[in-house]
N, C-alpha and C. Protein backbone atom coordinates (compact mmCIF):
# COMPACT_ATOMS: atom_id res chain seq x y z
N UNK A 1 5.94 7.23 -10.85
CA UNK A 1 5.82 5.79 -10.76
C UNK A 1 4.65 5.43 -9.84
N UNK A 2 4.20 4.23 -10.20
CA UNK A 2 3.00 4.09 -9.15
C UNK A 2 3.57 3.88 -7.88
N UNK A 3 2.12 3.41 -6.95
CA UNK A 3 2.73 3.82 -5.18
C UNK A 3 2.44 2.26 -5.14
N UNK A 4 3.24 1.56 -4.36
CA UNK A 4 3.23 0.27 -3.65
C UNK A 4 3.12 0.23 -3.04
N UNK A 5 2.13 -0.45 -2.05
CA UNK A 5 1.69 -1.53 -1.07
C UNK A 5 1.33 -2.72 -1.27
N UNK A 6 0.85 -3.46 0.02
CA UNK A 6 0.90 -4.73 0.61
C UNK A 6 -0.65 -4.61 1.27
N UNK A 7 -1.26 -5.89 0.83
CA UNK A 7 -2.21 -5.76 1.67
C UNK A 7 -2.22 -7.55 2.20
N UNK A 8 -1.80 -7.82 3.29
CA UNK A 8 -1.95 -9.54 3.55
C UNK A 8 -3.35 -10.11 3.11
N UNK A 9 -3.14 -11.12 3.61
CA UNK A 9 -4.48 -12.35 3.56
C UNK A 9 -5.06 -12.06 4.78
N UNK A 10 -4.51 -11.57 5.62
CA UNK A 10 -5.50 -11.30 6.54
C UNK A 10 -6.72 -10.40 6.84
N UNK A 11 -6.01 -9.34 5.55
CA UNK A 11 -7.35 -8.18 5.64
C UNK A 11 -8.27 -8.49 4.14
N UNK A 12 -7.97 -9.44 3.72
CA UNK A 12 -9.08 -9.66 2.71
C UNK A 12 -10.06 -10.80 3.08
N UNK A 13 -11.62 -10.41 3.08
CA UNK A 13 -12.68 -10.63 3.45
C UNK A 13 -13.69 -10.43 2.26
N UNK A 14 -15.23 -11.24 2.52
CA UNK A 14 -16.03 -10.96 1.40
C UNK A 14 -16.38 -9.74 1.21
N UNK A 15 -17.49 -9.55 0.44
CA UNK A 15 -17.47 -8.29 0.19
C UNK A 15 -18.99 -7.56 1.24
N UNK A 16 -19.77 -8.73 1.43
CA UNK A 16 -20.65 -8.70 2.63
C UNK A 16 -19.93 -8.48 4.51
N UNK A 17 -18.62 -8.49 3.92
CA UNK A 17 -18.39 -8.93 5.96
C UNK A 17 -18.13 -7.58 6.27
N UNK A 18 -18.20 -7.49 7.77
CA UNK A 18 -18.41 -6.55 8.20
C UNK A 18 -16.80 -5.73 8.57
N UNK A 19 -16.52 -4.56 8.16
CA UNK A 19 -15.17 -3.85 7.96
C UNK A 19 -15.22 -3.32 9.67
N UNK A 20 -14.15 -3.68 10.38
CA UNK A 20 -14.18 -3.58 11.76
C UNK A 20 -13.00 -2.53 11.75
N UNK A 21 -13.32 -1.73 12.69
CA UNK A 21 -12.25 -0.32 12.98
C UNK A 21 -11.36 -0.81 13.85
N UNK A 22 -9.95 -0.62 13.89
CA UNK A 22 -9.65 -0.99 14.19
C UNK A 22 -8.95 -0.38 15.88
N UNK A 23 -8.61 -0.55 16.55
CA UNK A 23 -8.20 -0.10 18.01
C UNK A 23 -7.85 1.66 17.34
N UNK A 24 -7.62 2.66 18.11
CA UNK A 24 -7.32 3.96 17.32
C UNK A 24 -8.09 4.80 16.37
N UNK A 25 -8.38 3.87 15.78
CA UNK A 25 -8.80 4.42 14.42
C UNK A 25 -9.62 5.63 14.55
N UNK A 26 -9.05 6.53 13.53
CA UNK A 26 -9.80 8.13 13.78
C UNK A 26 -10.41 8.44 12.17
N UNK A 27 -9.81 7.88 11.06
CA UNK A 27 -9.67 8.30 10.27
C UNK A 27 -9.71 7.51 9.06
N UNK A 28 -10.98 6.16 9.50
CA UNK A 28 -10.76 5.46 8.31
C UNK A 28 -12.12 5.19 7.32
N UNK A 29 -11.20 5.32 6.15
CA UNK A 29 -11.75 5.57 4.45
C UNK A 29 -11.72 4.75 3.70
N UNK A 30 -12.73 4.65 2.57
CA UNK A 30 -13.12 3.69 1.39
C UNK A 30 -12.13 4.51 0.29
N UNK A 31 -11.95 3.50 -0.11
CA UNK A 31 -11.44 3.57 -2.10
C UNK A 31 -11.96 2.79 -2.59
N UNK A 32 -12.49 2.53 -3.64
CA UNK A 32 -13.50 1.36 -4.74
C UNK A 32 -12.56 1.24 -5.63
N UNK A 33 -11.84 0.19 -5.74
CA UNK A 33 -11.02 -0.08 -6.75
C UNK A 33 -11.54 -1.15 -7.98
N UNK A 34 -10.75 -1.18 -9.01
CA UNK A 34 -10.90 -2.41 -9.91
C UNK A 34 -9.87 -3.19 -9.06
N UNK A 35 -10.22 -4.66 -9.10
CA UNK A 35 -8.96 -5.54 -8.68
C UNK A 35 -8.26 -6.21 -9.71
N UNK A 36 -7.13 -6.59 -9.61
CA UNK A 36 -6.54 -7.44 -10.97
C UNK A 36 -6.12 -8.98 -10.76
N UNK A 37 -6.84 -10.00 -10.76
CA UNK A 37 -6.05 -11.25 -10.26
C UNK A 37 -5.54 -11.75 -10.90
N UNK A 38 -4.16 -12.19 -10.82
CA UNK A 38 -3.00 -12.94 -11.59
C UNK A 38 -3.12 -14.45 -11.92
N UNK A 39 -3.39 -14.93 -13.32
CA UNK A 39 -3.43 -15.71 -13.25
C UNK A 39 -2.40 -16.80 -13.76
N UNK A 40 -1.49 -16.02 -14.36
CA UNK A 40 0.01 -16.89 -14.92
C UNK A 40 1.09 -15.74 -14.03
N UNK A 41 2.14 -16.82 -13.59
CA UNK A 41 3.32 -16.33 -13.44
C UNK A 41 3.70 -15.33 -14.26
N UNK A 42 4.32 -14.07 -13.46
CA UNK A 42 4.48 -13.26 -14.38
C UNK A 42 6.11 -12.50 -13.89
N UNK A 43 6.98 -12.94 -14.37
CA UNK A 43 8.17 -11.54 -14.15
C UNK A 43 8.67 -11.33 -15.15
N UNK A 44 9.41 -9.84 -15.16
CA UNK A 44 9.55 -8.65 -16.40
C UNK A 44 8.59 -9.09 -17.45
N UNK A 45 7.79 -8.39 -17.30
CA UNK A 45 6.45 -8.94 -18.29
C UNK A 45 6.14 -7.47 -19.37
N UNK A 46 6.45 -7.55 -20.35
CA UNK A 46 6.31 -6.05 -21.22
C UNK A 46 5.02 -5.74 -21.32
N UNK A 47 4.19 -4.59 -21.24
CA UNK A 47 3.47 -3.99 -21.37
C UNK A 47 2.27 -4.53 -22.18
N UNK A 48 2.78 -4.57 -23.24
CA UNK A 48 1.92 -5.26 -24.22
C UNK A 48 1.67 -6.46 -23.81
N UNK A 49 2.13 -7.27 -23.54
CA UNK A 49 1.98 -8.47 -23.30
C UNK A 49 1.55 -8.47 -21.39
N UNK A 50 0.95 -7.33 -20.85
CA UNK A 50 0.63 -7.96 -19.76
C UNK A 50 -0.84 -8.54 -19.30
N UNK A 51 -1.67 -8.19 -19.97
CA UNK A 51 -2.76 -8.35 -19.79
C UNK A 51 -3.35 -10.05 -20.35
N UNK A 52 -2.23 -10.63 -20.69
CA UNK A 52 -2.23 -11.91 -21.05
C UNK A 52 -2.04 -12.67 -19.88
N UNK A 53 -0.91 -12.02 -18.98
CA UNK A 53 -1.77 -12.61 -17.30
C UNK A 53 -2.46 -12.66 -16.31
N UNK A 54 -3.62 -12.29 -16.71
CA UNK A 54 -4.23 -11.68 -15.95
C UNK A 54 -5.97 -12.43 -16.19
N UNK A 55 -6.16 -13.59 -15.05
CA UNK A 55 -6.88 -14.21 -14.87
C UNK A 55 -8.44 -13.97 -14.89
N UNK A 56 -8.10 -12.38 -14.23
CA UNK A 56 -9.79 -11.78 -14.13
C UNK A 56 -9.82 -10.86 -13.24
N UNK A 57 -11.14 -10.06 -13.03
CA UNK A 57 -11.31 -8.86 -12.08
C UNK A 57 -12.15 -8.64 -11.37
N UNK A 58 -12.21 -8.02 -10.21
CA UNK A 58 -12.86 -7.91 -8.93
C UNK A 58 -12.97 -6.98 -8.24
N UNK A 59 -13.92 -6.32 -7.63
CA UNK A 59 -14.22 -5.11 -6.72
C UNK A 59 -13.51 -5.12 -5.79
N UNK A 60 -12.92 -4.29 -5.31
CA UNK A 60 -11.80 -4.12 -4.15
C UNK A 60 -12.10 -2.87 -3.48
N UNK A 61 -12.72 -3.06 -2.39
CA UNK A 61 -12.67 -1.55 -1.11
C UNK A 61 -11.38 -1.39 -0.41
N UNK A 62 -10.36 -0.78 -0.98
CA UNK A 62 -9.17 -0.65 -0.12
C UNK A 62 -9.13 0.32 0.58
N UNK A 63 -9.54 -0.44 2.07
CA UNK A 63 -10.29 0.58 2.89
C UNK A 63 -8.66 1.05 3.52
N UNK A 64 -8.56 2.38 4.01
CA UNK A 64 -7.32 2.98 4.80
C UNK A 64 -7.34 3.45 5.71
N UNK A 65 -7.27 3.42 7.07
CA UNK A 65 -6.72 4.40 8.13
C UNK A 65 -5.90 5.36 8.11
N UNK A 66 -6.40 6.63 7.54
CA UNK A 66 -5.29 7.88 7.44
C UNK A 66 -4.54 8.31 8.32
N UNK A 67 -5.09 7.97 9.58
CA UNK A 67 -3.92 8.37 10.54
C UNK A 67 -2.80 7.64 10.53
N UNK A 68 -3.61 6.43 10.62
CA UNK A 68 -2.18 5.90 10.64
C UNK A 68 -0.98 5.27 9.50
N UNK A 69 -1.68 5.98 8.12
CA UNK A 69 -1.09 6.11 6.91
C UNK A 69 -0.18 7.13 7.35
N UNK A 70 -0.76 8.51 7.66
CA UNK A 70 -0.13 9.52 7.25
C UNK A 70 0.78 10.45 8.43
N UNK A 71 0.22 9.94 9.51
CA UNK A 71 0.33 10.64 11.10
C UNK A 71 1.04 9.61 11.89
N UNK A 72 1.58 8.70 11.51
CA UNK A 72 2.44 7.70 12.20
C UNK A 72 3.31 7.14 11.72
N UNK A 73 4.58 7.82 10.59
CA UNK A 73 5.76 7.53 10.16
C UNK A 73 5.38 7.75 8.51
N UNK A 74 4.57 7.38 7.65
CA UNK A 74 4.94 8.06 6.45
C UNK A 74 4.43 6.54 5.85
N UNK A 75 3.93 5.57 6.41
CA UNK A 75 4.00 4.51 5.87
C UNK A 75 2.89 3.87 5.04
N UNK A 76 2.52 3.76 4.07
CA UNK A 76 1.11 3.05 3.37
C UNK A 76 0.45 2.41 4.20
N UNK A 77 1.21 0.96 4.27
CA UNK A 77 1.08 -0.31 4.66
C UNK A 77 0.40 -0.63 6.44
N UNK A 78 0.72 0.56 6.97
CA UNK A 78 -0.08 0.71 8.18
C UNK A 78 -1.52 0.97 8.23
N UNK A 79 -1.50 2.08 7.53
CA UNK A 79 -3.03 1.71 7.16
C UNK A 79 -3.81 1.34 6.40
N UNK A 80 -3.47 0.39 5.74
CA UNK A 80 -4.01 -0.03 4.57
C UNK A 80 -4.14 -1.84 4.95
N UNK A 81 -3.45 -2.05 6.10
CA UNK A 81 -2.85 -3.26 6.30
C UNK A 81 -4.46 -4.31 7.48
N UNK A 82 -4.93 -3.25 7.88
CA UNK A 82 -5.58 -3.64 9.58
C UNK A 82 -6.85 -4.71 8.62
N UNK A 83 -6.81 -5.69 9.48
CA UNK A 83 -7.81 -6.84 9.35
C UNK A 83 -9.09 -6.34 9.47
N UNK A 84 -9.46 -6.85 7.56
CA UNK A 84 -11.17 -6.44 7.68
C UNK A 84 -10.90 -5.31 6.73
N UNK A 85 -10.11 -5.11 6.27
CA UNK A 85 -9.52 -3.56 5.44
C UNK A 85 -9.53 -4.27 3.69
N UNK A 86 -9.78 -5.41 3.72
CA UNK A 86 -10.01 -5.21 2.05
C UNK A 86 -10.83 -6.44 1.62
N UNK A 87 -12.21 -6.12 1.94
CA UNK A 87 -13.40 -6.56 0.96
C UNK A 87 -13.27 -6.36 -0.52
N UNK A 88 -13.40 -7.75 -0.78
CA UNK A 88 -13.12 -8.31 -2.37
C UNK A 88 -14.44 -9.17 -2.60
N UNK A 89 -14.69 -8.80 -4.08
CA UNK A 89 -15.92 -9.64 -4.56
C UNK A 89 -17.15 -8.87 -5.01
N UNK A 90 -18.30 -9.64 -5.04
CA UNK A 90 -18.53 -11.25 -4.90
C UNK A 90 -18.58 -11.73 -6.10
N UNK A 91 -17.78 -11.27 -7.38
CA UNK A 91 -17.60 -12.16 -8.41
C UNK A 91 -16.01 -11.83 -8.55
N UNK A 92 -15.43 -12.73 -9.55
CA UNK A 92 -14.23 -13.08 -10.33
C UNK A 92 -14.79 -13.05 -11.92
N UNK A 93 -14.49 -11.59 -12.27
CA UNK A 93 -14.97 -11.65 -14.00
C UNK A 93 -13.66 -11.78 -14.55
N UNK A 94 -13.97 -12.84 -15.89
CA UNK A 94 -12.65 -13.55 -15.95
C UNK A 94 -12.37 -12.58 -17.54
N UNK A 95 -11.30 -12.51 -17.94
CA UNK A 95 -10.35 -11.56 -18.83
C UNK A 95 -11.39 -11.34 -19.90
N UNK A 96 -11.23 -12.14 -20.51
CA UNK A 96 -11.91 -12.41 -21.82
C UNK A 96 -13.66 -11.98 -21.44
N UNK A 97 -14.14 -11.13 -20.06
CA UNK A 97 -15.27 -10.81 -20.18
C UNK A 97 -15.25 -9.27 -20.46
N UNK A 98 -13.88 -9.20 -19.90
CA UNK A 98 -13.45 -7.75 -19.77
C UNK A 98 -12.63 -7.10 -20.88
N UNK A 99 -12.54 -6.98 -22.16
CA UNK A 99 -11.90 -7.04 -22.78
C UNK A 99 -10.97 -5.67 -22.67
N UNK A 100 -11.66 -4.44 -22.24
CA UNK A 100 -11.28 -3.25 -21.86
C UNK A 100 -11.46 -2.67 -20.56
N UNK A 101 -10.27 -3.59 -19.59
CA UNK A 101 -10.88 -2.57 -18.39
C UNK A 101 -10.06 -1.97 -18.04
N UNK A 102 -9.88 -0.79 -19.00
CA UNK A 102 -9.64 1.05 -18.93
C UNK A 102 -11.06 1.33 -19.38
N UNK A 103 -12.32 0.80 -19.27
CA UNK A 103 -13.32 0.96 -20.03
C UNK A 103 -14.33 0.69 -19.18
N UNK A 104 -14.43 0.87 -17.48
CA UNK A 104 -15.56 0.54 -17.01
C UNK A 104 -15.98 1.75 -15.73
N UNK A 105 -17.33 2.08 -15.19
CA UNK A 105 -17.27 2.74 -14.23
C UNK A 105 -17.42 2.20 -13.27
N UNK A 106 -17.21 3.25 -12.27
CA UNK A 106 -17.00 2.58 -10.59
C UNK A 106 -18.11 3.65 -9.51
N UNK A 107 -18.33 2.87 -8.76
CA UNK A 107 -18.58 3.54 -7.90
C UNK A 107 -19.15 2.71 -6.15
N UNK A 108 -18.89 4.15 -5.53
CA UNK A 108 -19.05 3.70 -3.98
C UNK A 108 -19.96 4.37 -3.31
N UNK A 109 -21.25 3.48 -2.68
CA UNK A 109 -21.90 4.74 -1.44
C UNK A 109 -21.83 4.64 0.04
N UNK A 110 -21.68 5.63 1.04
CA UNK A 110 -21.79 5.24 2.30
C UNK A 110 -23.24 5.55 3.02
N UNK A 111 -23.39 4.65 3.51
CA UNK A 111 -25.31 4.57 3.87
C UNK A 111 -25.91 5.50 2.87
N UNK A 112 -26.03 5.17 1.65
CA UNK A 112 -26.81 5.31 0.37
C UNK A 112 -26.78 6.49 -0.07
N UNK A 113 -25.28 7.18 0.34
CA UNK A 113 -25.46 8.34 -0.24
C UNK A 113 -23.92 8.05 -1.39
N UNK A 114 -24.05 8.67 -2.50
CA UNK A 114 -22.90 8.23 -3.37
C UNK A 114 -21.54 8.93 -2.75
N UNK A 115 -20.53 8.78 -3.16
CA UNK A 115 -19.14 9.36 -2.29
C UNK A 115 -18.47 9.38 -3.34
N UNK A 116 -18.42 7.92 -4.17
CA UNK A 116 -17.61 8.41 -5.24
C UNK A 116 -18.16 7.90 -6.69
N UNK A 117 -17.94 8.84 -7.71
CA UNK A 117 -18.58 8.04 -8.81
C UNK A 117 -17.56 8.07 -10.16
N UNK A 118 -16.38 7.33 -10.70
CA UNK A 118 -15.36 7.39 -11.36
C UNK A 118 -15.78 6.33 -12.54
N UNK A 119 -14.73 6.36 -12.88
CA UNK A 119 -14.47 5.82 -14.21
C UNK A 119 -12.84 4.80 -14.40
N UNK A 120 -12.54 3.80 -14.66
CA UNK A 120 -11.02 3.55 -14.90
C UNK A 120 -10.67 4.22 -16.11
N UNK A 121 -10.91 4.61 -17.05
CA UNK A 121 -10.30 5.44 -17.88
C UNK A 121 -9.40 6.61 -16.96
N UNK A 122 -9.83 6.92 -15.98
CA UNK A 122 -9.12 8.23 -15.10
C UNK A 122 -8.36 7.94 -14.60
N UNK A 123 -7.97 6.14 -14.27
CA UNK A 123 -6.90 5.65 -13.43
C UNK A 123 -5.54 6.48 -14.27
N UNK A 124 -4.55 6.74 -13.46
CA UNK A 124 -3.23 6.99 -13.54
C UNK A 124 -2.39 6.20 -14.45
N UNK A 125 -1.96 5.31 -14.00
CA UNK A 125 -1.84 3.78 -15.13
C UNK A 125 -2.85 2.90 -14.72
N UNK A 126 -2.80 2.76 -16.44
CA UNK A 126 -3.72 0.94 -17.13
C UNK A 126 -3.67 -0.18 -16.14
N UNK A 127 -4.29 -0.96 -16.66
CA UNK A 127 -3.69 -2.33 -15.83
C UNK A 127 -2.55 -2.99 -16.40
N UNK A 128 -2.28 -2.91 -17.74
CA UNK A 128 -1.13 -3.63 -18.24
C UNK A 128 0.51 -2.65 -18.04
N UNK A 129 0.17 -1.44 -17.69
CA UNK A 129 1.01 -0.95 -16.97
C UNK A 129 1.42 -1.35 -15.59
N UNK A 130 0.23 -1.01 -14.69
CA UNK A 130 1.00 -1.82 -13.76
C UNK A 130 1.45 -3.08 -13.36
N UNK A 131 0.50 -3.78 -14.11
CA UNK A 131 0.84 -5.66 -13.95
C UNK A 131 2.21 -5.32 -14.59
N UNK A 132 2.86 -4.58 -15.58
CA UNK A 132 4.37 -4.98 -16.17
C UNK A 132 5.10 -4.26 -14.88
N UNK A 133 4.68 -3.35 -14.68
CA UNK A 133 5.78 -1.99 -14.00
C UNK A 133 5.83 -3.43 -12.45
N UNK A 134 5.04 -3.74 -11.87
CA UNK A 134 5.14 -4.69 -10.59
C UNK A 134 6.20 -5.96 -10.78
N UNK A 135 6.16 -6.62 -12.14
CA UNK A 135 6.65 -7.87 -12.77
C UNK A 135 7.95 -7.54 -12.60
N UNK A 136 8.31 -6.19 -12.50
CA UNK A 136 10.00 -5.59 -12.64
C UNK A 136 10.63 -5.70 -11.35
N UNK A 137 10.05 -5.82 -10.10
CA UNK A 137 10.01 -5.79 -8.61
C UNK A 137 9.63 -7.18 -8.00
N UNK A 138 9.04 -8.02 -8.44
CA UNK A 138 8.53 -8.89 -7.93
C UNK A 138 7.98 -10.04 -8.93
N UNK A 139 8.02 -11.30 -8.17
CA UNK A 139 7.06 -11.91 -9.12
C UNK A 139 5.75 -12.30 -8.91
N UNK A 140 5.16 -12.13 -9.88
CA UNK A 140 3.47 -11.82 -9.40
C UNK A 140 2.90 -13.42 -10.06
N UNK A 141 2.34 -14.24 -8.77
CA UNK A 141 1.72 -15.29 -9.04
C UNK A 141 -0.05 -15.60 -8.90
N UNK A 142 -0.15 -16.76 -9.65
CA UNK A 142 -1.75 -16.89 -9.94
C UNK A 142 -1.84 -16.74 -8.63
N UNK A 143 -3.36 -15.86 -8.45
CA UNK A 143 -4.00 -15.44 -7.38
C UNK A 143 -3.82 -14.42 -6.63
N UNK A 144 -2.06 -13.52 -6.92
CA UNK A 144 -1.89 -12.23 -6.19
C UNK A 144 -3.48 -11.28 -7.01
N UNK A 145 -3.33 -10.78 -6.16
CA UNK A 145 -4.52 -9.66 -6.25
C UNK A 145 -3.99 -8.29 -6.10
N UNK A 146 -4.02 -7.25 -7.33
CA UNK A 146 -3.86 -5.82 -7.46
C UNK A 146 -4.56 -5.41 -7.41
N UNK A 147 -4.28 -4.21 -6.15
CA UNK A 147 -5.84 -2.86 -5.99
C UNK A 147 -5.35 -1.80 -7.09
N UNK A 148 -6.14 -1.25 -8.46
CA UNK A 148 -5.17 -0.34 -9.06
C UNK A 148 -5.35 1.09 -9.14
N UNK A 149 -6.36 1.54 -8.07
CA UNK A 149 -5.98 2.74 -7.36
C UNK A 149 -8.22 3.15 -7.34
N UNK A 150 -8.16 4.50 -7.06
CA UNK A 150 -9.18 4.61 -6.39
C UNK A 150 -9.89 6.11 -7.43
N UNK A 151 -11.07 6.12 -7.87
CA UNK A 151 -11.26 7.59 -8.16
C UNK A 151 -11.48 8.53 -6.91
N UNK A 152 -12.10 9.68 -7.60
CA UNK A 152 -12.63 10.90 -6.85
C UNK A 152 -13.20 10.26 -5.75
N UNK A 153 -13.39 11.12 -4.25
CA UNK A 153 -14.30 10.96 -3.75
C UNK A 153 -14.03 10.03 -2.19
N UNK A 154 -13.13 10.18 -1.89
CA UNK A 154 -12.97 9.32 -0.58
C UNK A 154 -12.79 10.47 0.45
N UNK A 155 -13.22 10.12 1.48
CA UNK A 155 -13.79 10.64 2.54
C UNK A 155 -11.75 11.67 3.01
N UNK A 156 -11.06 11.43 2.81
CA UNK A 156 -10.00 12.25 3.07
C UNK A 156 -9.92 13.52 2.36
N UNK A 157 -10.65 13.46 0.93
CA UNK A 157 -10.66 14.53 -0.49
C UNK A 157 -11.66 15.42 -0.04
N UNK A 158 -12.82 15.05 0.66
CA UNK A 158 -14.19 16.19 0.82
C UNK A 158 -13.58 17.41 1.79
N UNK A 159 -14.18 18.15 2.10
CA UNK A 159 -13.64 19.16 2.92
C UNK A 159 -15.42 19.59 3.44
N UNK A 160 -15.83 19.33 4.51
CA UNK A 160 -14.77 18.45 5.39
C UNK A 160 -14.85 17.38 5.36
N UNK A 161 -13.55 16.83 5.57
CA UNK A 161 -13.19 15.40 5.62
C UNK A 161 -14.56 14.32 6.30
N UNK A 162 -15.01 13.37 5.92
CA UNK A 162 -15.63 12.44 6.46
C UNK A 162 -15.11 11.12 6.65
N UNK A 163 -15.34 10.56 7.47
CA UNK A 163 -14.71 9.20 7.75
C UNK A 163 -15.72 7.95 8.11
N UNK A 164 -15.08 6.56 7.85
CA UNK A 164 -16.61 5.59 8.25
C UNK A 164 -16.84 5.61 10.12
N UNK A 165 -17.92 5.58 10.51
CA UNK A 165 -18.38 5.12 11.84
C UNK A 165 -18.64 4.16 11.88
N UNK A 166 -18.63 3.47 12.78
CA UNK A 166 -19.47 2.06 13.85
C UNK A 166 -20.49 2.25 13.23
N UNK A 167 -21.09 1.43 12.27
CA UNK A 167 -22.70 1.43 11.84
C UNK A 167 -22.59 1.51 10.09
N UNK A 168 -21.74 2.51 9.94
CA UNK A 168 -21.97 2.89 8.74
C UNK A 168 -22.06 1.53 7.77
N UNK A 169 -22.86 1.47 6.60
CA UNK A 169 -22.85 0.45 5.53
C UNK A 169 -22.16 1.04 4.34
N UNK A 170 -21.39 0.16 3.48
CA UNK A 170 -20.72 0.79 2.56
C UNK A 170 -20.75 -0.36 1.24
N UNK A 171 -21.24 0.43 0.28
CA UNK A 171 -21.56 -0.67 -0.52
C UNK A 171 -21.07 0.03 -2.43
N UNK A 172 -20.59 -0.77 -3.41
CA UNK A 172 -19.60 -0.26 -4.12
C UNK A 172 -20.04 -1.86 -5.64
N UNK A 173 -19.61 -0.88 -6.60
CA UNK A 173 -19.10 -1.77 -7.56
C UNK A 173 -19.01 -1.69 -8.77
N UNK A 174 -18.62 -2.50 -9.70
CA UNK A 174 -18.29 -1.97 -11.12
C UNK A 174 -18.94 -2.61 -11.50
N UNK A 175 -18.53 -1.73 -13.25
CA UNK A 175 -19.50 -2.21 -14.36
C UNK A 175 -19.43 -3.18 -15.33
């Protein structure tokens, strides 16, 4: 089943602002996601029919603190949560531009070197998978925003591990 989290309003920012580390932080990483924004009310929403709510799409850096994902109770939402942790934008491509997005590539560089270079075809589940599989848990209203996961290539996967610094620029987006 897919993995759930939460990311507030507080850690979503443009896609120009500057991603601030947060107190601790040892260990924090980019993911380049597709985003999914909701644009009709949606609960138990079948599969087939989910992509009919779905307003439009957007670049999403769901940036994470691994430590304190993984090294401080087991919890997502800790590090995934810290203000400044999810640059969105700078467009809203609306459905009907996208007609297939299991059908686009992605990618992310940190100070101009590439890190990750994917595809959503590789995502795990579709988007109309997860917009239904979420609809079963919750109800998803115009404007929630879904990160729907991340390819190859984030600084936790390399060996050795790399992580962002004070300085670093990080810049990302789809097709």
């Amino acid at each position: 089943e897919p993995v759930v989290f939460f990311k507030p309003t507080s850690c979503i920012q443009g896609p120009s602002d500057a991603i601030v580390l947060p107190r601790g932080s040892e260990k924090t990483d980019w993911e380049a996601e597709l985003g999914v924004v909701i644009g009709t009310r949606a609960k138990y929403v079948a599969e087939e029919e989910a992509l009919q709510y779905v307003a439009g799409y957007v670049a999403v850096n769901d940036v994470s603190e691994r430590a304190f994902q993984f090294e401080r109770g087991q919890t997502m939402d800790k590090g995934k949560c810290c203000d400044t942790f999810g640059p969105v934008g700078p467009w809203l491509v609306t459905r009907d531009e996208v007609p297939e997005p299991g059908n686009l590539s992605i990618w992310l560089d940190v100070n101009g070197r590439r890190m990750q270079a994917g595809h959503t075809r590789e995502m795990i589940f579709g988007v109309a998978k997860i917009v239904s599989y979420l609809s079963e848990f919750m109800t998803l209203m115009p404007g929630d925003l879904i990160a729907t996961g991340t390819p190859a290539g984030v600084g936790l996967g390399m060996r050795p591990t790399v992580y962002l610094r004070p300085g670093d620029t990080v810049t990302m987006g789809i097709e």
